[in-house]
Protein backbone atom coordinates (compact mmCIF):
# COMPACT_ATOMS: atom_id res chain seq x y z
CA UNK A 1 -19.68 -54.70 -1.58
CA UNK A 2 -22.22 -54.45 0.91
CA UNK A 3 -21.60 -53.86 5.17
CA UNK A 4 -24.77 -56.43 4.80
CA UNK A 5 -22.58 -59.05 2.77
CA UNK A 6 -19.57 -59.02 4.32
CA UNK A 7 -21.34 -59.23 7.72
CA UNK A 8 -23.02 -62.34 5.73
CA UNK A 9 -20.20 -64.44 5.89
CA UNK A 10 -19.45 -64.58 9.81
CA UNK A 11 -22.44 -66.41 10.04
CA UNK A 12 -23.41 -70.11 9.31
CA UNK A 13 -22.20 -73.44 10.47
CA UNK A 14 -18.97 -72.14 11.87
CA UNK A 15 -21.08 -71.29 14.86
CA UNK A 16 -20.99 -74.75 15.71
CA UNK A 17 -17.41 -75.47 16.34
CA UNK A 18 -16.00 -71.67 17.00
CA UNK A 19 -18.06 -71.24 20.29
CA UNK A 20 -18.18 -67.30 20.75
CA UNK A 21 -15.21 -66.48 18.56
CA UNK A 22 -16.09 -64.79 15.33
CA UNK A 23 -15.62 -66.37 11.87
CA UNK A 24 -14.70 -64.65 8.54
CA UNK A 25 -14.62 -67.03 5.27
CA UNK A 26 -13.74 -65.03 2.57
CA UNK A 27 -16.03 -64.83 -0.79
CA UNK A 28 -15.64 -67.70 -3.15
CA UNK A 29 -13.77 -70.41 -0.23
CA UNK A 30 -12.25 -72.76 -1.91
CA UNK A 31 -11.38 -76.01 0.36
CA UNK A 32 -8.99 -77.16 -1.51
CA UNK A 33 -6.89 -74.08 -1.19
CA UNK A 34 -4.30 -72.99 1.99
CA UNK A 35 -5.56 -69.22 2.92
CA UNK A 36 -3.50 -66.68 4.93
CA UNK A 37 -5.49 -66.38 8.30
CA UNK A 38 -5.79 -63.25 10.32
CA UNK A 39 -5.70 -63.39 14.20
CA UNK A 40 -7.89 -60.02 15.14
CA UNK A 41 -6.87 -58.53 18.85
CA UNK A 42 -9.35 -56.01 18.59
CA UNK A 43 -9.07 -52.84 21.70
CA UNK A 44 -11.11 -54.34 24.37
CA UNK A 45 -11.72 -49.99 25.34
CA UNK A 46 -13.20 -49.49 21.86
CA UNK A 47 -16.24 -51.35 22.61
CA UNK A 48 -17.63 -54.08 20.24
CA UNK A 49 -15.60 -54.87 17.19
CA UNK A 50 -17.12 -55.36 13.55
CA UNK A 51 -14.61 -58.00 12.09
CA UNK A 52 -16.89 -58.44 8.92
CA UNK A 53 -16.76 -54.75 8.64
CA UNK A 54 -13.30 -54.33 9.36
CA UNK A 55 -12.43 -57.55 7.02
CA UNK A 56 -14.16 -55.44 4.37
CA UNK A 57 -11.30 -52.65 4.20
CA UNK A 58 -8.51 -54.88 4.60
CA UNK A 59 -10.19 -57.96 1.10
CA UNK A 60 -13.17 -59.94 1.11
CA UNK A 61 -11.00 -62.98 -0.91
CA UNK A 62 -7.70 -62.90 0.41
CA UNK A 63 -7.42 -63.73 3.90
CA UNK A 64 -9.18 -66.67 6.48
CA UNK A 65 -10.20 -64.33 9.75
CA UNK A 66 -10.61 -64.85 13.40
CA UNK A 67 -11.69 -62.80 16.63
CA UNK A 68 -11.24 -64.76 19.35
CA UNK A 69 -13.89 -63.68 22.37
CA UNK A 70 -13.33 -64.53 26.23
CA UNK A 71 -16.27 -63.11 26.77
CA UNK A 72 -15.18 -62.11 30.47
CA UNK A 73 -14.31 -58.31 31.23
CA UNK A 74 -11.36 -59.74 34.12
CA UNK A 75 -9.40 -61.64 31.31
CA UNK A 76 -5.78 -62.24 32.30
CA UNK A 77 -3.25 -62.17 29.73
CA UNK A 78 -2.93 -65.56 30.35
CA UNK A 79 -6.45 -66.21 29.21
CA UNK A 80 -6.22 -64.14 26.22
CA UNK A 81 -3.31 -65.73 24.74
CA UNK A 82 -4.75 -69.19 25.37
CA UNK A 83 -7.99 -67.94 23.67
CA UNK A 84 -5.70 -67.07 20.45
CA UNK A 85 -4.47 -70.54 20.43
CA UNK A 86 -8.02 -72.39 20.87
CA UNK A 87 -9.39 -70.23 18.15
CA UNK A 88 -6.31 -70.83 15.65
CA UNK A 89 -6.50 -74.66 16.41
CA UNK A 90 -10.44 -74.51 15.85
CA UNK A 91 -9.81 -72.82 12.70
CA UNK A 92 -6.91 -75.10 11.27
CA UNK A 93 -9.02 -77.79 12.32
CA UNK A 94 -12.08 -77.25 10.31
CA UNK A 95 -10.80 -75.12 7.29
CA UNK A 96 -7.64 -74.55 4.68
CA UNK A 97 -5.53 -72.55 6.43
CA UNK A 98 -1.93 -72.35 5.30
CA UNK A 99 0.11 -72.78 8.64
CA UNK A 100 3.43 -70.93 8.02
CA UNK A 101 0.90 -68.06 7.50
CA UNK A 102 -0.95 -66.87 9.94
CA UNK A 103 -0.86 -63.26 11.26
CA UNK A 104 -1.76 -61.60 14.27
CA UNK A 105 -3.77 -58.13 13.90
CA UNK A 106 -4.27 -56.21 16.84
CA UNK A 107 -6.12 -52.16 17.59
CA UNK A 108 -4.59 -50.18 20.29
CA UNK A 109 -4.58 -52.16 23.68
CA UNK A 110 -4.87 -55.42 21.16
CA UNK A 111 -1.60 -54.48 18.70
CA UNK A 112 -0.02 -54.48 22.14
CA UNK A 113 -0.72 -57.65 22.64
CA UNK A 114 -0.25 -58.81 18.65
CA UNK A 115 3.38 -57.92 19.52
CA UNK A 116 3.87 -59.94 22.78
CA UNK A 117 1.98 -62.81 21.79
CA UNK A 118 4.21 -62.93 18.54
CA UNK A 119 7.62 -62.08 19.59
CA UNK A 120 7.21 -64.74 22.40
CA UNK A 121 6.41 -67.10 20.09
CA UNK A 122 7.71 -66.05 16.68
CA UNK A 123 7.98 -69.18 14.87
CA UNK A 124 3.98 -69.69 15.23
CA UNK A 125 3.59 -66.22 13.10
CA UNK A 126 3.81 -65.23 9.82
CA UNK A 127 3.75 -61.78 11.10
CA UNK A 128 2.21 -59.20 13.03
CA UNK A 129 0.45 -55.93 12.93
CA UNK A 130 -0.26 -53.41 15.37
CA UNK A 131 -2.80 -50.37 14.63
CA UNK A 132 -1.72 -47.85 16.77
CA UNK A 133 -0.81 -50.21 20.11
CA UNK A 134 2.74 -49.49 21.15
CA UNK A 135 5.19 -52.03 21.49
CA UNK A 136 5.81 -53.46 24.86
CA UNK A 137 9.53 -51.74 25.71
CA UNK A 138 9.85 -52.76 29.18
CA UNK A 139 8.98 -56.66 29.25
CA UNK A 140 12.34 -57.96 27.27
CA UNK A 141 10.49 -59.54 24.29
CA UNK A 142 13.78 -59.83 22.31
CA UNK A 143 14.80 -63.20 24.14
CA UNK A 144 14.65 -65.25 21.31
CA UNK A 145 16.25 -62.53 18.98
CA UNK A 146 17.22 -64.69 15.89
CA UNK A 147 13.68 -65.99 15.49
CA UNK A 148 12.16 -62.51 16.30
CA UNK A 149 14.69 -60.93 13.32
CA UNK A 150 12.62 -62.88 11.14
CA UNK A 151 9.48 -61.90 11.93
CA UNK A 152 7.96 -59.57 9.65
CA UNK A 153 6.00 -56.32 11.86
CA UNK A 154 4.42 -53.37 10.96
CA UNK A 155 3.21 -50.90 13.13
CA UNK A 156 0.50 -48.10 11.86
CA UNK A 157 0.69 -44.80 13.87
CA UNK A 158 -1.45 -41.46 13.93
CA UNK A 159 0.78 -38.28 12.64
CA UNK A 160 -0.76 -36.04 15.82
CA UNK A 161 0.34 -38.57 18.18
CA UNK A 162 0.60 -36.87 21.37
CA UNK A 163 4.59 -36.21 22.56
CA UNK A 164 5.02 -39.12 25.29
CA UNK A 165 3.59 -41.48 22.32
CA UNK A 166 6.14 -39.74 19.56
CA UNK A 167 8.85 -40.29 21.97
CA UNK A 168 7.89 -43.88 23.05
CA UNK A 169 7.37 -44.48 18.93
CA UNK A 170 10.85 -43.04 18.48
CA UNK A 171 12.78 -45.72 21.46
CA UNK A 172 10.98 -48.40 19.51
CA UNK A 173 12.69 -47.68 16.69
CA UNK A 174 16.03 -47.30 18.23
CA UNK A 175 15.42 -50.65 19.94
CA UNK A 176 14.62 -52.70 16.56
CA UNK A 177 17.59 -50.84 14.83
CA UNK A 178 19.80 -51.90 17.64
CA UNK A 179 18.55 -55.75 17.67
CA UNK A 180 18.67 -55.98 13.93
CA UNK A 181 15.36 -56.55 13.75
CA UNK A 182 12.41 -55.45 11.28
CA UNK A 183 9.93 -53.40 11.76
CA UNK A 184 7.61 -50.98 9.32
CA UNK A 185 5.82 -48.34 10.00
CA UNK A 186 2.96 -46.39 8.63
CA UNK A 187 2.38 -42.70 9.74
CA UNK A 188 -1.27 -41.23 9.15
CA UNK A 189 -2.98 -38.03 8.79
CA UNK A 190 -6.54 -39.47 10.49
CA UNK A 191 -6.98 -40.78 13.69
CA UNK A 192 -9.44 -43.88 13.14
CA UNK A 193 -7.06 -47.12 12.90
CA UNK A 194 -9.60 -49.33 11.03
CA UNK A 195 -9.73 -46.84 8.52
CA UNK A 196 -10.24 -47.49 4.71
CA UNK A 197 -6.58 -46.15 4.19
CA UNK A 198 -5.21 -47.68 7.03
CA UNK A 199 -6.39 -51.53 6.31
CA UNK A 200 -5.74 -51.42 2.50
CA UNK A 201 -2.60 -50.85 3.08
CA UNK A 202 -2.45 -53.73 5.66
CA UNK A 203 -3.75 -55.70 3.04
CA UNK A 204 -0.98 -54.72 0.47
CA UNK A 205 1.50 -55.39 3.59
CA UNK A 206 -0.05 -58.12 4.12
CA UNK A 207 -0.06 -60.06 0.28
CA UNK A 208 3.80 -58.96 0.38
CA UNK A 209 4.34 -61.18 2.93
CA UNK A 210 2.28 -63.99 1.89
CA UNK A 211 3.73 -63.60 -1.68
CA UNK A 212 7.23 -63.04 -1.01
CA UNK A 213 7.20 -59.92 -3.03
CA UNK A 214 8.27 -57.25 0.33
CA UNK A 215 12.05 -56.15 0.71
CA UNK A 216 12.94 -56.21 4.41
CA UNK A 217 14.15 -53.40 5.56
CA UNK A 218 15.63 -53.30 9.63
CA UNK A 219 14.12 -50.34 11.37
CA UNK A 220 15.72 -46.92 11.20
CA UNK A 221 16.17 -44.34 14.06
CA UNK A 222 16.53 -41.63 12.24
CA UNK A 223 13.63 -39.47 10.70
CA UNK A 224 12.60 -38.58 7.04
């Protein structure tokens, strides 16, 4: 499938109602039928962010999408978590989205944010998943720790990580295993986090989830 064609299908009358946020409708729509929808934090460092590209690793059929876009370079966190809630109510609004499934998918500084949006509001998420943004250690996100147990994560890491990110990858796993909580992780060769690799696996992490076919499995300290 074409760059061209998956670009294709952020365009169209969902320009009416989304504002500036971004739009993916998945090939073949069908109305009458409740789609998983992904939530897409890109790295606001990284420059501009091709969700139809992007959407084309992880399926073109599977999956409702979003970027939500402040459009101001002095967004607070406030305002960025209030623009993922406009664009999920726009979206639930105006198409079939399935409600107890919607995920949020955030790049570096956004996977960050995929993890404190979620875990501070875990029964809103199906899930979330970070590509390559650490979790946030020092901001006590495990408040509402039987809710956050059940949220499914997975984080996707870079096997050359520099030692300060190995170490702060390694606390984060002592921290879910101590909680109880679950968390998966991916390790990688490349260093491109919207790689081919990278987001077909998200996608098979991804269906698990929605299909109920994934064995949780709490997070491990220890090393293979």
């Amino acid at each position: 499938m074409s760059r061209r064609l998956a670009s294709a299908r952020l365009t169209g009358d969902a320009n009416a109602w989304l504002g500036d946020d971004r739009l993916f409708t998945p090939l073949g729509y069908e109305p009458g039928y409740d789609y998983p929808l992904l939530v897409w934090l890109p790295d606001p460092a990284n420059g501009r962010f091709d969700l139809g590209r992007a959407m084309q690793r992880v399926s073109l059929r599977n999956f409702l999408a979003v970027e939500p876009v402040l459009g101001e370079d002095d967004a607070t966190a406030e305002d960025r978590e209030d623009a993922v809630w406009r664009s999920i109510d726009r979206v639930c609004d105006r198409a079939s989205v399935n409600p107890s499934r919607i995920y949020l998918v955030g790049q570096g500084a956004g996977g960050t944010e995929a993890f404190r949006i979620a875990c501070r509001h875990p029964q809103a998420f199906g899930g979330v998943v970070s590509l390559g943004g650490p979790f946030p250690l020092e901001e006590g996100l495990f408040s509402r720790l039987f809710d956050v147990r059940r949220l499914p994560m997975l984080l996707c890491c870079h096997r050359d990580a520099a030692p300060a990110v190995a170490r702060h990858t390694d606390q984060t796993l002592r921290l879910f295993h101590a909680a109880g909580a679950m968390l998966a992780m991916r390790i990688y060769p490349g260093s491109n986090p919207l790689s081919k690799a990278v987001l077909a696996d998200v996608n098979r992490w991804l269906m698990d989830e929605v299909c109920g076919t994934s064995t949780p499995v709490a997070a491990s300290c220890g090393h293979e």
